[in-house]
PDB file of N, CA and C in Angstrom:
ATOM      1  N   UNK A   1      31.055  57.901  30.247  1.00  0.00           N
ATOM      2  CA  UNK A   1      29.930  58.048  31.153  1.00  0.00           C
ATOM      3  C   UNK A   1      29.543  56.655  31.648  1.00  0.00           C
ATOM      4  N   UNK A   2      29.078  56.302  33.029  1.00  0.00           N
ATOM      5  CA  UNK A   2      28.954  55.558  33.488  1.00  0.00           C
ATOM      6  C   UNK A   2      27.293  55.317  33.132  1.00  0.00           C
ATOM      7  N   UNK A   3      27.224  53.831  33.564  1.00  0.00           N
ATOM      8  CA  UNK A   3      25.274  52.989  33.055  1.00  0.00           C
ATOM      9  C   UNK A   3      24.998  54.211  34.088  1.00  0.00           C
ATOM     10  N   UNK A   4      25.381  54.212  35.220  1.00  0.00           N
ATOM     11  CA  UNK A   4      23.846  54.878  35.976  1.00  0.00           C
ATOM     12  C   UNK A   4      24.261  56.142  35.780  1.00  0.00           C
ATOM     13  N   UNK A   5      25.030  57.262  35.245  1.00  0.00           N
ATOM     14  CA  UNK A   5      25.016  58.031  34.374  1.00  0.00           C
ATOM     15  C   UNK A   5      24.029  58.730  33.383  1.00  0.00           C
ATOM     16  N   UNK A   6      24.268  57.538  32.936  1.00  0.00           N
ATOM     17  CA  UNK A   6      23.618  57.573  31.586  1.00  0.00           C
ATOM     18  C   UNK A   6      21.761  57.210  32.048  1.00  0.00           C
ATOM     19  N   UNK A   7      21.376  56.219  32.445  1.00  0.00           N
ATOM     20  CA  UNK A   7      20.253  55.877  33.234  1.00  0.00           C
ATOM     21  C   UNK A   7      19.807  57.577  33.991  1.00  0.00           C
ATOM     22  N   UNK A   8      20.084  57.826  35.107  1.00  0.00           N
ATOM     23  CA  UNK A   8      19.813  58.870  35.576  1.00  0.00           C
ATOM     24  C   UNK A   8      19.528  60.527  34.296  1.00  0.00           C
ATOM     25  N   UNK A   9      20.239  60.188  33.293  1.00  0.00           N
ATOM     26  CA  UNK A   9      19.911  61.398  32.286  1.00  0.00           C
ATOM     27  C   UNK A   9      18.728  60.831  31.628  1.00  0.00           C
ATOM     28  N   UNK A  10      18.319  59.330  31.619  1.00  0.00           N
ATOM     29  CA  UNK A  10      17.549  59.019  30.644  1.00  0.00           C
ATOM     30  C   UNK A  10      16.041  59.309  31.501  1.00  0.00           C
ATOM     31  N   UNK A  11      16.373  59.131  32.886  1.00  0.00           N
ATOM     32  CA  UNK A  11      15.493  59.357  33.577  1.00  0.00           C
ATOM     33  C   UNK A  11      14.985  60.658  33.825  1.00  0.00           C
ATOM     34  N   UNK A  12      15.513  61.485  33.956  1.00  0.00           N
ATOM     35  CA  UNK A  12      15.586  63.305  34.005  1.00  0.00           C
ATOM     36  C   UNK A  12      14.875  63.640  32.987  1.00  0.00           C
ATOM     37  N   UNK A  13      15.099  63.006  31.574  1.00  0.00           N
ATOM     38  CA  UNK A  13      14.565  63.614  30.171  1.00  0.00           C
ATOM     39  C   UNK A  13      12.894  63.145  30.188  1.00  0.00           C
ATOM     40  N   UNK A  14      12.882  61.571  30.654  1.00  0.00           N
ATOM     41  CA  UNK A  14      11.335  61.294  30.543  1.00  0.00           C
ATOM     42  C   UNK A  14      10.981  61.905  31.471  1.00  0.00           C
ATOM     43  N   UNK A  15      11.151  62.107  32.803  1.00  0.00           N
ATOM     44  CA  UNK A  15      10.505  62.841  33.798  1.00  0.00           C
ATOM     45  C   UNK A  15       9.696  64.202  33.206  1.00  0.00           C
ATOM     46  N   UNK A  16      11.314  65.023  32.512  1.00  0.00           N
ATOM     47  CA  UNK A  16      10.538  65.930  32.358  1.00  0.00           C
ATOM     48  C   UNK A  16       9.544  66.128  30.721  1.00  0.00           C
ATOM     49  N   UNK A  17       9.556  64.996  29.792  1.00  0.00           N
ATOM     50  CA  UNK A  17       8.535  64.755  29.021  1.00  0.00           C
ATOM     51  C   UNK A  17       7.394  64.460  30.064  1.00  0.00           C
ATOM     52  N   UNK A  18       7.550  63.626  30.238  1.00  0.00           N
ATOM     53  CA  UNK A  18       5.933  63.485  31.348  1.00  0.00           C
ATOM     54  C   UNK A  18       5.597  64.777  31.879  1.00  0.00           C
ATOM     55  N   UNK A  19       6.059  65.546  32.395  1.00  0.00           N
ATOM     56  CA  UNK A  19       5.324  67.017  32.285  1.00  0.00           C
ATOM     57  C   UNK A  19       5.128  67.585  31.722  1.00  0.00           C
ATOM     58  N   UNK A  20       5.443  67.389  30.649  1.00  0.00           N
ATOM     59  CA  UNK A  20       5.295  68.550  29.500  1.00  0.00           C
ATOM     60  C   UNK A  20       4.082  67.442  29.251  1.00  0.00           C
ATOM     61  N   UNK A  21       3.959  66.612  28.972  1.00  0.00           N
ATOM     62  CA  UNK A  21       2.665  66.199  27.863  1.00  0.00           C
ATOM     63  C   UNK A  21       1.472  66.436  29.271  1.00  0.00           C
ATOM     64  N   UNK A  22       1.957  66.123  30.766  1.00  0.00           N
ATOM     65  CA  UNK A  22       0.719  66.331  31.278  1.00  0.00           C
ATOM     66  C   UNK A  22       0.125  67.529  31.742  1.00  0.00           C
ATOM     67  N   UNK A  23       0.959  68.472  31.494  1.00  0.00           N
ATOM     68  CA  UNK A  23       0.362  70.481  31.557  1.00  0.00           C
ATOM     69  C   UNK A  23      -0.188  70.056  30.390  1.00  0.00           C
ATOM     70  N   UNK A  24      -0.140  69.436  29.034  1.00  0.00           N
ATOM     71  CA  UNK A  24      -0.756  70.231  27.856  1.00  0.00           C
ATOM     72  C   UNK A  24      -2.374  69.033  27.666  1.00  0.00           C
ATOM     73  N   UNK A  25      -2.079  68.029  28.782  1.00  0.00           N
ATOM     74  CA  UNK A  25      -2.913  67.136  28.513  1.00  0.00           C
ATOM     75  C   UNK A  25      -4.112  67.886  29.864  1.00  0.00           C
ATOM     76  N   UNK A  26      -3.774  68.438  30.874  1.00  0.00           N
ATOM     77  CA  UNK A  26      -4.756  69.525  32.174  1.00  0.00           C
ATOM     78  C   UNK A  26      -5.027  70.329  31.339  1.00  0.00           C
ATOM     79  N   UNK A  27      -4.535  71.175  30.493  1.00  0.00           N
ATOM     80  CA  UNK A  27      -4.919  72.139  29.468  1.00  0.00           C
ATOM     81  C   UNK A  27      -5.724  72.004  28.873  1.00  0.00           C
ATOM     82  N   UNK A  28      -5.810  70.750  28.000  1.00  0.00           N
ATOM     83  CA  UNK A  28      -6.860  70.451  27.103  1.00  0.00           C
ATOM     84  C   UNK A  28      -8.162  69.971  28.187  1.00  0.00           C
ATOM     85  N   UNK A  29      -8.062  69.317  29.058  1.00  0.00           N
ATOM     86  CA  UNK A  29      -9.144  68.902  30.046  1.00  0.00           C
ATOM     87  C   UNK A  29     -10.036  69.836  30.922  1.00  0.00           C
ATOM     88  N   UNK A  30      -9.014  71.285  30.861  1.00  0.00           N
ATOM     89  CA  UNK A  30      -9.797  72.269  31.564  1.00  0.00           C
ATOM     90  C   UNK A  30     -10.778  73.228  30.368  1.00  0.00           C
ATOM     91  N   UNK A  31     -10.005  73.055  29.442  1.00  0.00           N
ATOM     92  CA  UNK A  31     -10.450  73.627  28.399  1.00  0.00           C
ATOM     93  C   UNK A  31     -11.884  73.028  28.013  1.00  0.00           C
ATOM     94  N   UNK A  32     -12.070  71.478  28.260  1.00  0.00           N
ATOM     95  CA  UNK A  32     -13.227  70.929  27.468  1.00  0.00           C
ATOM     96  C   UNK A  32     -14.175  70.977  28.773  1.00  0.00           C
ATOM     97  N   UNK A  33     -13.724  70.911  30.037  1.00  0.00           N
ATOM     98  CA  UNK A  33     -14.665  71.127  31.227  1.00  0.00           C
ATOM     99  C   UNK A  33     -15.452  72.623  31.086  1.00  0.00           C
ATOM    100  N   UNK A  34     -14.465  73.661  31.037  1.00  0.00           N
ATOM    101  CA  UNK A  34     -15.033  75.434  30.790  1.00  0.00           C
ATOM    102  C   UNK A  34     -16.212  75.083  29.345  1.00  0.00           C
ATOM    103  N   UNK A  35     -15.920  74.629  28.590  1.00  0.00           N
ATOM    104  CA  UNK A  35     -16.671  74.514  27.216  1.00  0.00           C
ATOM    105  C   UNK A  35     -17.896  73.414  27.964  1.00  0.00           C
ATOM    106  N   UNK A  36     -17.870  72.697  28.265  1.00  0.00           N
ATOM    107  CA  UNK A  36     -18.673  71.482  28.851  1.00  0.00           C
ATOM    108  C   UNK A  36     -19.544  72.635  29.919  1.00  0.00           C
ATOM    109  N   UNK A  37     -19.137  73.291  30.986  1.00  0.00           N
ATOM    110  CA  UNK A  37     -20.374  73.762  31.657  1.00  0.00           C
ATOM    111  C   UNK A  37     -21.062  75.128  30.881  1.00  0.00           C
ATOM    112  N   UNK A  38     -20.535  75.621  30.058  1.00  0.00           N
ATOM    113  CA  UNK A  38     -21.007  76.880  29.547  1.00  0.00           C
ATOM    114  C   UNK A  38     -22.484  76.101  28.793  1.00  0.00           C
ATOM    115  N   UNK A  39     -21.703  74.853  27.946  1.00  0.00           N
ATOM    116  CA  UNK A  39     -23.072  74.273  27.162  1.00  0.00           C
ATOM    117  C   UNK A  39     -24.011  74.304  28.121  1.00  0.00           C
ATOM    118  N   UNK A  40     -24.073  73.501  29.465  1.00  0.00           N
ATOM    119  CA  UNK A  40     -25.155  72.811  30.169  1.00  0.00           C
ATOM    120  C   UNK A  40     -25.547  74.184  30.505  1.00  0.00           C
ATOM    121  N   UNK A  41     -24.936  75.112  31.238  1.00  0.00           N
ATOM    122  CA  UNK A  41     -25.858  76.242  32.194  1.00  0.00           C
ATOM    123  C   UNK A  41     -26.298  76.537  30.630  1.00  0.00           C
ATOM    124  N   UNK A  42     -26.326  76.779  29.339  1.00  0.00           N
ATOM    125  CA  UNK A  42     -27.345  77.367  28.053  1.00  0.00           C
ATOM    126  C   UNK A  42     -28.400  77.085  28.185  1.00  0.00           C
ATOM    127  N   UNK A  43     -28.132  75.430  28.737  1.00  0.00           N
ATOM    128  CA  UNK A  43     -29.201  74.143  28.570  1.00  0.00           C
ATOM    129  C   UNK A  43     -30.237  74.292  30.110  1.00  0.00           C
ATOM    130  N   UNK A  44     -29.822  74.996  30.386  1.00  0.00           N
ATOM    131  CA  UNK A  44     -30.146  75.271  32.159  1.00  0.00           C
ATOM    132  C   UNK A  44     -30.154  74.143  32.830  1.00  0.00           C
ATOM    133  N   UNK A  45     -29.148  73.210  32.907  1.00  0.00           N
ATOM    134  CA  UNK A  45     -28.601  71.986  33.754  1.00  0.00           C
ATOM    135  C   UNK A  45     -27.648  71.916  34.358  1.00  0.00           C
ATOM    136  N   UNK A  46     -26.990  73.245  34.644  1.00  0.00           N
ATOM    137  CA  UNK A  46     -25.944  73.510  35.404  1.00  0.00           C
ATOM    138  C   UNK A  46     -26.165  73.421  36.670  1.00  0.00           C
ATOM    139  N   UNK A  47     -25.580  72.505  37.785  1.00  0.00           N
ATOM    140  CA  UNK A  47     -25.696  72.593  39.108  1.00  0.00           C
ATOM    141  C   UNK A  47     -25.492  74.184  39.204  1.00  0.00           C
ATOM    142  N   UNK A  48     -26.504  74.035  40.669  1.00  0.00           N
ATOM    143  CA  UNK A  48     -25.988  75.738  41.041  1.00  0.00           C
ATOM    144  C   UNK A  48     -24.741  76.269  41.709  1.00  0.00           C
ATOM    145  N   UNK A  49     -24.229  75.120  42.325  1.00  0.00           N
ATOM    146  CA  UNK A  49     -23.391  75.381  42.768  1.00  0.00           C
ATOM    147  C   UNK A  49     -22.058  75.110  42.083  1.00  0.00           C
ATOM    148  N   UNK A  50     -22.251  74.888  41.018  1.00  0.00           N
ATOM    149  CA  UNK A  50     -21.180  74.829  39.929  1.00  0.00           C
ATOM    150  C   UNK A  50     -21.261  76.249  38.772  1.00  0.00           C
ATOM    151  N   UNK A  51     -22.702  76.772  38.670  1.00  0.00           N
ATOM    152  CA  UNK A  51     -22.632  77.853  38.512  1.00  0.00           C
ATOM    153  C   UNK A  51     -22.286  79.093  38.959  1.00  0.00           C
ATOM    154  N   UNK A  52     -22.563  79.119  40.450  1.00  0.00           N
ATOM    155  CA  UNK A  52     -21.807  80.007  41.611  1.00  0.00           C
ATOM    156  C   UNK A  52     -20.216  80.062  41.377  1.00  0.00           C
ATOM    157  N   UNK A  53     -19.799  78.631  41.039  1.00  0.00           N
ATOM    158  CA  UNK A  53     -18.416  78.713  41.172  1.00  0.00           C
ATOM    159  C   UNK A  53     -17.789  79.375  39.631  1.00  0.00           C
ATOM    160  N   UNK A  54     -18.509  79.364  38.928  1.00  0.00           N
ATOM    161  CA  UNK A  54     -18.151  80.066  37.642  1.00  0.00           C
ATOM    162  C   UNK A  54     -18.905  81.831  37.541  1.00  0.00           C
ATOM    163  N   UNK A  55     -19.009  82.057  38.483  1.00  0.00           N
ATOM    164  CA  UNK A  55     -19.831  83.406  38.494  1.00  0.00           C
ATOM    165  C   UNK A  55     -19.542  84.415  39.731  1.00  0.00           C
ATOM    166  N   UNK A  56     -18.891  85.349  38.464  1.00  0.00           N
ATOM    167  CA  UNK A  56     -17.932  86.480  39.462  1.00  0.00           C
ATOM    168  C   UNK A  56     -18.823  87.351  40.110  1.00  0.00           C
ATOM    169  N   UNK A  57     -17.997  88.328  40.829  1.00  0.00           N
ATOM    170  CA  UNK A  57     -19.020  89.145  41.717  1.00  0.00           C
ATOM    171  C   UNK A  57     -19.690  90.217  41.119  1.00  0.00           C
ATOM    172  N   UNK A  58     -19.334  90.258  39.774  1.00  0.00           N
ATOM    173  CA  UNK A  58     -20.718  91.038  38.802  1.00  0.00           C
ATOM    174  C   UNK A  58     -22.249  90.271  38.394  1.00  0.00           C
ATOM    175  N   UNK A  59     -22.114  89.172  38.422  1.00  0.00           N
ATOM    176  CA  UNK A  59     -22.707  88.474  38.095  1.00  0.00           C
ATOM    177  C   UNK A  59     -22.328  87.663  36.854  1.00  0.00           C
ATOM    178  N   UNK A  60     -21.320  88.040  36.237  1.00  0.00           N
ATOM    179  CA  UNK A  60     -21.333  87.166  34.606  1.00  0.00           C
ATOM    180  C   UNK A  60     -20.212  85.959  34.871  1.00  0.00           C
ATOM    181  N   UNK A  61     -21.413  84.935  34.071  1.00  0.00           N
ATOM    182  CA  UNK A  61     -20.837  83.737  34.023  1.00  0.00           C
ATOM    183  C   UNK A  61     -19.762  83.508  33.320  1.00  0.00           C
ATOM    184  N   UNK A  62     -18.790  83.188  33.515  1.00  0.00           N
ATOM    185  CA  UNK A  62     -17.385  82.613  32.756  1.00  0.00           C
ATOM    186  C   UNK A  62     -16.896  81.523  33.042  1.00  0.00           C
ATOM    187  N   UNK A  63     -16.782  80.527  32.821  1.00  0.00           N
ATOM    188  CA  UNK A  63     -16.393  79.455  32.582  1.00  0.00           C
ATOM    189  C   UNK A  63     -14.640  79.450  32.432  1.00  0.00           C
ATOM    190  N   UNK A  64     -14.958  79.820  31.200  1.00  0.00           N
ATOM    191  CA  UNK A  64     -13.361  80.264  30.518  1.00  0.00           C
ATOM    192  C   UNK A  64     -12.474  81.162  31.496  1.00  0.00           C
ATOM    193  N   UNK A  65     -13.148  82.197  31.874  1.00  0.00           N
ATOM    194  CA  UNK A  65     -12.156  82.768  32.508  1.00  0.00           C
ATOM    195  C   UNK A  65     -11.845  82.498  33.715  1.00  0.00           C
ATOM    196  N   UNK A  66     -12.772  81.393  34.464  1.00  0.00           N
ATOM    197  CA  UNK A  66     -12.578  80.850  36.141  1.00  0.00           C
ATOM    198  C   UNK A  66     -11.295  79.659  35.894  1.00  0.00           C
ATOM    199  N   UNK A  67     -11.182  78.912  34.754  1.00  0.00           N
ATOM    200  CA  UNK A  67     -10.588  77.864  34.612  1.00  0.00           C
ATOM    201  C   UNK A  67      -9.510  78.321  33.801  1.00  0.00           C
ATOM    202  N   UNK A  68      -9.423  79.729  33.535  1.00  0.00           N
ATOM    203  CA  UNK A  68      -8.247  80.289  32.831  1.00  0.00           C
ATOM    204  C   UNK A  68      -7.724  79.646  32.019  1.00  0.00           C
ATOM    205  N   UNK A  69      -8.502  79.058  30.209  1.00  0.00           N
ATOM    206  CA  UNK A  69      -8.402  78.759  29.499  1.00  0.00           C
ATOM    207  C   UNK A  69      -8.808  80.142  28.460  1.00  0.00           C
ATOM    208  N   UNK A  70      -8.273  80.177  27.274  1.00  0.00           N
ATOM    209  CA  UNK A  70      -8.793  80.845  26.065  1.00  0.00           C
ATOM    210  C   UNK A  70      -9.400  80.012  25.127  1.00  0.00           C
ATOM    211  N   UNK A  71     -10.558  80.587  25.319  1.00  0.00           N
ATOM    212  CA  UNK A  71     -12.149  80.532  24.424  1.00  0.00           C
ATOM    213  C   UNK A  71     -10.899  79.607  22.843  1.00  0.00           C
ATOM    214  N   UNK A  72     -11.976  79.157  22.006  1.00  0.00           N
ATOM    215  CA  UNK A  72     -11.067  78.713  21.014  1.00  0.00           C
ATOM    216  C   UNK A  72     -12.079  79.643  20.040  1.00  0.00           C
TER     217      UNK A  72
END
């Protein structure tokens, strides 16, 4: 196998590590944002218009389920 061979596979493999750690690193960030506004709207400091955006057309607030994370 030739250097840029070999280079180009080494490159392919981190590429696709760097995605993998950064889906699981958006994952964890959406996860602590959904947990982060549920606290504040408790606290009633939720912008409203950040509450709107977490609040389906029944009215119930979800966080979790707008940012399509599972609750822990």
């Amino acid at each position: 196998m030739s250097e840029l061979d070999d280079l180009l596979r080494q490159k392919a493999e981190l590429e696709a590590k760097i995605q993998e750690v950064m889906a699981g690193e958006v994952e964890r960030l959406k996860y602590q944002f959904a947990e982060l506004a549920y606290k504040l709207r408790e606290l009633g400091v939720l912008p409203g218009a950040v509450v709107d955006a977490f609040t389906d057309k029944a009215g119930t607030f979800n966080s979790y389920r707008t940012m399509k994370v599972k609750k822990a």
